[in-house]
PDB file of N, CA and C in Angstrom:
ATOM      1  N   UNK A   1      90.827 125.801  99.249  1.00  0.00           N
ATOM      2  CA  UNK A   1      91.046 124.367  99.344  1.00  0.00           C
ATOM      3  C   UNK A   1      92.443 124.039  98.830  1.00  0.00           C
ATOM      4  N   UNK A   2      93.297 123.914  99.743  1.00  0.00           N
ATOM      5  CA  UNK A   2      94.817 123.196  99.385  1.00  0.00           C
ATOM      6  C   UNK A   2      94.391 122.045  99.129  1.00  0.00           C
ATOM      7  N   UNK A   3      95.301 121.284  98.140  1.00  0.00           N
ATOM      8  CA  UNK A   3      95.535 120.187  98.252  1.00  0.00           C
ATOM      9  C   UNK A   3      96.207 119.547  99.228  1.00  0.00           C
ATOM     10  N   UNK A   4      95.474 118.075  99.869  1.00  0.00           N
ATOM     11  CA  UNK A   4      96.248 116.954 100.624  1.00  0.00           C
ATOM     12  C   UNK A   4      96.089 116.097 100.475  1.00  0.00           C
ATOM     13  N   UNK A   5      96.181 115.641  99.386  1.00  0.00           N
ATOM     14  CA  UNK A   5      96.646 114.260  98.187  1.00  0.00           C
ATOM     15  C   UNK A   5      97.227 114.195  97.843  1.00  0.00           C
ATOM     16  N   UNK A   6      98.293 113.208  98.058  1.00  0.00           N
ATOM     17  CA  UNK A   6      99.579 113.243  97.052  1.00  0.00           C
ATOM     18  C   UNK A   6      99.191 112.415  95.702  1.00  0.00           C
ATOM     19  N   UNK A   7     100.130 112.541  94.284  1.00  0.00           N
ATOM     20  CA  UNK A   7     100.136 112.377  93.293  1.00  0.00           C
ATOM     21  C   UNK A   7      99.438 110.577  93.507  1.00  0.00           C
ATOM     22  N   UNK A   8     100.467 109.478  94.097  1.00  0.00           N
ATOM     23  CA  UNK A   8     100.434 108.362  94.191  1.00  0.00           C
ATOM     24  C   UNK A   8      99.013 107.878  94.719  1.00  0.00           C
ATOM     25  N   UNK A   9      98.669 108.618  95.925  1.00  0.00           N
ATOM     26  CA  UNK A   9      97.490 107.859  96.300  1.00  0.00           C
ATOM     27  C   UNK A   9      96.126 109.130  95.338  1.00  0.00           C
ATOM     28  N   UNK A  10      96.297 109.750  94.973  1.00  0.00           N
ATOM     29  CA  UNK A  10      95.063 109.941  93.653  1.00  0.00           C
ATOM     30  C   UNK A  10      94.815 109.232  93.189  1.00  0.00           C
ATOM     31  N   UNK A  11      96.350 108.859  92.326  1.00  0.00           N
ATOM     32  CA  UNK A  11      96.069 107.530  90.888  1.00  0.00           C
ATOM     33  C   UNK A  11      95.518 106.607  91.669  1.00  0.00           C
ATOM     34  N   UNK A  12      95.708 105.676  93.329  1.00  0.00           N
ATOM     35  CA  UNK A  12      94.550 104.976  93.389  1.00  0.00           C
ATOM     36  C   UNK A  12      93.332 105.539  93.666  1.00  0.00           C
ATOM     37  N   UNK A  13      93.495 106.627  94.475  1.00  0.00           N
ATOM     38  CA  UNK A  13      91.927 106.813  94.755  1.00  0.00           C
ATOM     39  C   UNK A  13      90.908 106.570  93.956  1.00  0.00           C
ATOM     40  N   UNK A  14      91.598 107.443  92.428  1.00  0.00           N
ATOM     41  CA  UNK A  14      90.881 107.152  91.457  1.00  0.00           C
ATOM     42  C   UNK A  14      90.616 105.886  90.466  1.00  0.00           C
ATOM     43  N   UNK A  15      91.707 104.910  90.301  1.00  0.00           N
ATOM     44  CA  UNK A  15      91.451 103.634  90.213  1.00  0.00           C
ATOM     45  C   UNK A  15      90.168 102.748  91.122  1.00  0.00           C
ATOM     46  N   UNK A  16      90.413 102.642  92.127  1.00  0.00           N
ATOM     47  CA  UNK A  16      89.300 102.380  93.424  1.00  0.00           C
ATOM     48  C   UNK A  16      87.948 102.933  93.117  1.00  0.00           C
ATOM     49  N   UNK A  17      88.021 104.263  93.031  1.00  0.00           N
ATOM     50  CA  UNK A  17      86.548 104.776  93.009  1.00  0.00           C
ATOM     51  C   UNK A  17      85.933 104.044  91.667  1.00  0.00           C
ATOM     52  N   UNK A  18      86.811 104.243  90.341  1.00  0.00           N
ATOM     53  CA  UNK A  18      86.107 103.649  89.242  1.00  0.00           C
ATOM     54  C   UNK A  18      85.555 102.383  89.195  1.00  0.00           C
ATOM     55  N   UNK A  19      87.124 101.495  89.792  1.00  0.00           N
ATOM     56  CA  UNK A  19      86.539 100.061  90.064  1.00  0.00           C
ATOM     57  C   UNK A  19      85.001  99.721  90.656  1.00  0.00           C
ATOM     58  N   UNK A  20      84.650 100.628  91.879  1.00  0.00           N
ATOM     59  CA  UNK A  20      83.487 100.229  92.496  1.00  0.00           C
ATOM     60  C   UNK A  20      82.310 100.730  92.139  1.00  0.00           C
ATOM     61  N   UNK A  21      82.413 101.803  91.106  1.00  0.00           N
ATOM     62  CA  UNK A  21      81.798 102.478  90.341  1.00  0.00           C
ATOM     63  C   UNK A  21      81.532 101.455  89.479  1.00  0.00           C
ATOM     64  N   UNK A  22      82.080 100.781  89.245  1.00  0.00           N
ATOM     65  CA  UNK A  22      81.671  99.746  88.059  1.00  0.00           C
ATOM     66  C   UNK A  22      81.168  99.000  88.392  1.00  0.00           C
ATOM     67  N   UNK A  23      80.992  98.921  90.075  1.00  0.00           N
ATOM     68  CA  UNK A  23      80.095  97.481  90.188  1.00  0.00           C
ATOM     69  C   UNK A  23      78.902  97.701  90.335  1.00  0.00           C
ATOM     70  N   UNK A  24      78.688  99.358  90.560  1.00  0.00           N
ATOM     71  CA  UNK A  24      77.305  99.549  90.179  1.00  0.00           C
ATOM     72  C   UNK A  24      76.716  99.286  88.734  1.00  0.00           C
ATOM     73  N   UNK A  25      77.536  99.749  87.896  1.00  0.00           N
ATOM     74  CA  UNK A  25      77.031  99.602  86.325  1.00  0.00           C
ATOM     75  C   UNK A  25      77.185  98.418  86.099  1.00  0.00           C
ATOM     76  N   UNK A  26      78.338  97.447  85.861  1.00  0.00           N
ATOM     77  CA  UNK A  26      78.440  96.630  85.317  1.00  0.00           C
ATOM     78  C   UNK A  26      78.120  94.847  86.225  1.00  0.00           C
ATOM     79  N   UNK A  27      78.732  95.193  87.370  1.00  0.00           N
ATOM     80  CA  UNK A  27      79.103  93.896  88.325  1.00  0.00           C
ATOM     81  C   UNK A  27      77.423  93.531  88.634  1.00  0.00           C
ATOM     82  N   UNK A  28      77.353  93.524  90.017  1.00  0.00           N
ATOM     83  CA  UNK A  28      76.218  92.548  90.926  1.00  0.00           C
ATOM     84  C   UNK A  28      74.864  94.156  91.011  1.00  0.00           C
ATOM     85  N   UNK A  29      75.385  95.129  90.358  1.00  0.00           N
ATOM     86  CA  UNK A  29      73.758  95.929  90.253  1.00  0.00           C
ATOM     87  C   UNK A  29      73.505  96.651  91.654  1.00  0.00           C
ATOM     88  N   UNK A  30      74.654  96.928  92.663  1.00  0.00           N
ATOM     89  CA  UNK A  30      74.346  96.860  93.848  1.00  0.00           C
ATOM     90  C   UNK A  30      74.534  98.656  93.654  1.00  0.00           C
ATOM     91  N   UNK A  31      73.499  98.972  94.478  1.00  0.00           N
ATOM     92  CA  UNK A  31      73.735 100.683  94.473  1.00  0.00           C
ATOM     93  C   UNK A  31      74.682 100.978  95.741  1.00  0.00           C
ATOM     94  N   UNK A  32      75.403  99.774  96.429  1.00  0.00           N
ATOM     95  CA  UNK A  32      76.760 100.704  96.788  1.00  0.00           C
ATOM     96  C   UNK A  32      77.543 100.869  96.153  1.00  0.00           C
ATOM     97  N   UNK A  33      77.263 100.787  95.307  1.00  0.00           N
ATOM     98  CA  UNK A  33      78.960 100.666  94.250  1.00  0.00           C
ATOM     99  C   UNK A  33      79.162 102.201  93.963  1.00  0.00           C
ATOM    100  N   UNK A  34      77.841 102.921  93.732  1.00  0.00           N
ATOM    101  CA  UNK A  34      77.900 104.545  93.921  1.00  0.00           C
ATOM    102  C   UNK A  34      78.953 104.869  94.724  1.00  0.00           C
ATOM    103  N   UNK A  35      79.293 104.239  96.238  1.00  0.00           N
ATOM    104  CA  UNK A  35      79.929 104.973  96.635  1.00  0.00           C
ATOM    105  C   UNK A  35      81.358 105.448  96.507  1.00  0.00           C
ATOM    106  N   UNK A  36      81.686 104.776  95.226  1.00  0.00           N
ATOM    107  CA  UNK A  36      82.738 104.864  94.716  1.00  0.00           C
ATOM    108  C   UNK A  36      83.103 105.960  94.022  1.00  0.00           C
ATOM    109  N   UNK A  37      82.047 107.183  93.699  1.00  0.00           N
ATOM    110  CA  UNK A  37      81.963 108.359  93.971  1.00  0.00           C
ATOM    111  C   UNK A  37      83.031 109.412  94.794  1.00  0.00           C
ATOM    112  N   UNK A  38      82.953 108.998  95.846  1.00  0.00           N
ATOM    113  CA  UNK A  38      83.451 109.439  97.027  1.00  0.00           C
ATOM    114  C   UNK A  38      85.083 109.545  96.319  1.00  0.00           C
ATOM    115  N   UNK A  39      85.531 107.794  96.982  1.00  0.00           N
ATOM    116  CA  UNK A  39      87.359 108.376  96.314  1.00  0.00           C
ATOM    117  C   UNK A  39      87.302 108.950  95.507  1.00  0.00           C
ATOM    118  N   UNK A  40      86.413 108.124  93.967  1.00  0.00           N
ATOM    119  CA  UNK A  40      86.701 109.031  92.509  1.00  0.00           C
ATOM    120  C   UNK A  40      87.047 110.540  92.578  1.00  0.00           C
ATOM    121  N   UNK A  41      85.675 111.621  93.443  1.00  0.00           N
ATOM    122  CA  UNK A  41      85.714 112.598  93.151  1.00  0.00           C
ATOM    123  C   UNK A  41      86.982 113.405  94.332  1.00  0.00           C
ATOM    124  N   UNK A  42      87.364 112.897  95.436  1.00  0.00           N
ATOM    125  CA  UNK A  42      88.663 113.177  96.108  1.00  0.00           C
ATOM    126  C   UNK A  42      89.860 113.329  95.312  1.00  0.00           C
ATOM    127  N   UNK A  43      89.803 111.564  94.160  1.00  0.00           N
ATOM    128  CA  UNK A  43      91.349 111.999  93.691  1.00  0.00           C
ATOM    129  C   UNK A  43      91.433 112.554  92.656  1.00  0.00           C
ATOM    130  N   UNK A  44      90.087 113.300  92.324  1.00  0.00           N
ATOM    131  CA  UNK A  44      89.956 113.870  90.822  1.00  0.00           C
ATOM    132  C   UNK A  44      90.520 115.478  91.774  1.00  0.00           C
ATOM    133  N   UNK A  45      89.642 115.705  92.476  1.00  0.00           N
ATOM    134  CA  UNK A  45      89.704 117.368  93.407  1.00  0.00           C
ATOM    135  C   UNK A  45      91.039 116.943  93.717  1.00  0.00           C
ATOM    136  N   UNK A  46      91.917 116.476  94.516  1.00  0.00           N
ATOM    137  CA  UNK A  46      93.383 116.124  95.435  1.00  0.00           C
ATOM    138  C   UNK A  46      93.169 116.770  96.780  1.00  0.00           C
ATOM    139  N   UNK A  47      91.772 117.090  97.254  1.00  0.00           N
ATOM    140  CA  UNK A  47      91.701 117.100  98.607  1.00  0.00           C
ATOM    141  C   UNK A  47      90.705 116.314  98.678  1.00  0.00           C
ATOM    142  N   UNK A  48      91.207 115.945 100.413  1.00  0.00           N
ATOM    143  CA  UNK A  48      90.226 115.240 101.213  1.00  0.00           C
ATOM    144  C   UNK A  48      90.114 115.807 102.699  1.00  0.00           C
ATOM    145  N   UNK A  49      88.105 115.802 102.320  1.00  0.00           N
ATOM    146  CA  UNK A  49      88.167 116.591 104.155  1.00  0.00           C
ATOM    147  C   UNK A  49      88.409 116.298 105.196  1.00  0.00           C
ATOM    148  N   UNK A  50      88.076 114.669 105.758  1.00  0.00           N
ATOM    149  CA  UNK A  50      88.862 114.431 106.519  1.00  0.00           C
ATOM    150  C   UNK A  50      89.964 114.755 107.007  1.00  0.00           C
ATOM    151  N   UNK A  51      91.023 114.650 105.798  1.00  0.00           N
ATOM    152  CA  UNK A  51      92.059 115.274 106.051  1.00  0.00           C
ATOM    153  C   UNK A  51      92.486 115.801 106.168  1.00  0.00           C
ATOM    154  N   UNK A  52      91.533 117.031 105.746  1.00  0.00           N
ATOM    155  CA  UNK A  52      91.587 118.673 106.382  1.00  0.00           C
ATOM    156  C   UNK A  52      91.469 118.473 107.299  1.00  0.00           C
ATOM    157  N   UNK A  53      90.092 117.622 108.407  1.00  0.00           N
ATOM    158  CA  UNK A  53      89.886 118.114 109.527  1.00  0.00           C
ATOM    159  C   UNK A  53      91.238 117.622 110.578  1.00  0.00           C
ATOM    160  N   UNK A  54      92.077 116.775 110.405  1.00  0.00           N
ATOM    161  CA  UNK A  54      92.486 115.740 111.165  1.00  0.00           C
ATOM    162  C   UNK A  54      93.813 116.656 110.796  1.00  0.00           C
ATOM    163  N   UNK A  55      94.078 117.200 109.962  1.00  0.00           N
ATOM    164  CA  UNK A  55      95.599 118.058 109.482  1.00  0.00           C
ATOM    165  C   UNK A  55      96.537 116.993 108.638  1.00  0.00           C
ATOM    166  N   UNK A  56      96.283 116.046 108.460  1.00  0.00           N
ATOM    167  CA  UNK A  56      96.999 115.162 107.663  1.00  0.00           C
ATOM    168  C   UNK A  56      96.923 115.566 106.292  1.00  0.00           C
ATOM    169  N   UNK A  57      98.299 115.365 105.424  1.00  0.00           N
ATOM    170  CA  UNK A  57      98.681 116.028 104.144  1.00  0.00           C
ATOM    171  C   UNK A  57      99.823 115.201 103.523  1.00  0.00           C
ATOM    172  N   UNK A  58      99.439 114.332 102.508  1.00  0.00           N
ATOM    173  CA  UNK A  58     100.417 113.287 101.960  1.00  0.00           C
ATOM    174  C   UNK A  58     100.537 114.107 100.866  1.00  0.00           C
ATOM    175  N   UNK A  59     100.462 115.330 100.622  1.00  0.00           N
ATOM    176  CA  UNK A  59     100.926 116.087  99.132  1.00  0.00           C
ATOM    177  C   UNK A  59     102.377 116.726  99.149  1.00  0.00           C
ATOM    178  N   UNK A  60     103.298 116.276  98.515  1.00  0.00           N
ATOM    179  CA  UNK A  60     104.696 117.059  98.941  1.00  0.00           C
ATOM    180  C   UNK A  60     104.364 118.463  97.872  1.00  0.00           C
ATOM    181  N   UNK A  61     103.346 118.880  97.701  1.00  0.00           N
ATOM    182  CA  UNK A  61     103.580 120.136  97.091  1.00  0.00           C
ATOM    183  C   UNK A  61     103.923 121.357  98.089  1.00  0.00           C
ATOM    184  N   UNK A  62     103.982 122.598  97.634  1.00  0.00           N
ATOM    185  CA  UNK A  62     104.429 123.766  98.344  1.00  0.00           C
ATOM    186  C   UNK A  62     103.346 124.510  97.988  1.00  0.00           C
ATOM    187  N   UNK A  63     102.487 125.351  99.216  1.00  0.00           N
ATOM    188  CA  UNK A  63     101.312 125.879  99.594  1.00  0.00           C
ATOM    189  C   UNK A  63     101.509 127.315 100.231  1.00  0.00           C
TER     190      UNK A  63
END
C-alpha cells in the first residue's frame, strides 16, 4: 500500500472525519456520523482506495 494522500488533504480528511464523528457522540445522536470513520481512518493510513483504483495520487512523495 503506497501512499496517495498528500500531507494537506490528510490534515482535512482527518479534521472532517472527527468533526462527523462527533456528531455521532456529541451532536443530533445520528448513527451517520460513524461514517466519519471512513475519512478519519484514510487520513490516518494516507491511502485511499478509490484512489488506487482510479490511479489518482495527490502525495508528492517518492515511491
Amino acid at each position: 500500500m503506497k501512499q496517495n494522500i498528500g500531507k494537506i488533504e490528510r490534515v482535512v480528511r482527518i479534521a472532517a472525519g472527527l468533526g462527523i464523528v462527533s456528531l455521532a457522540l456529541v451532536g443530533p445522536h445520528s448513527p451517520w456520523g460513524w461514517l466519519g470513520l471512513i475519512p478519519l481512518a484514510t487520513g490516518l493510513v494516507g491511502w485511499c482506495p478509490p484512489y488506487a483504483l482510479f490511479g489518482i495520487n495527490t502525495c508528492k512523495c517518492r515511491h
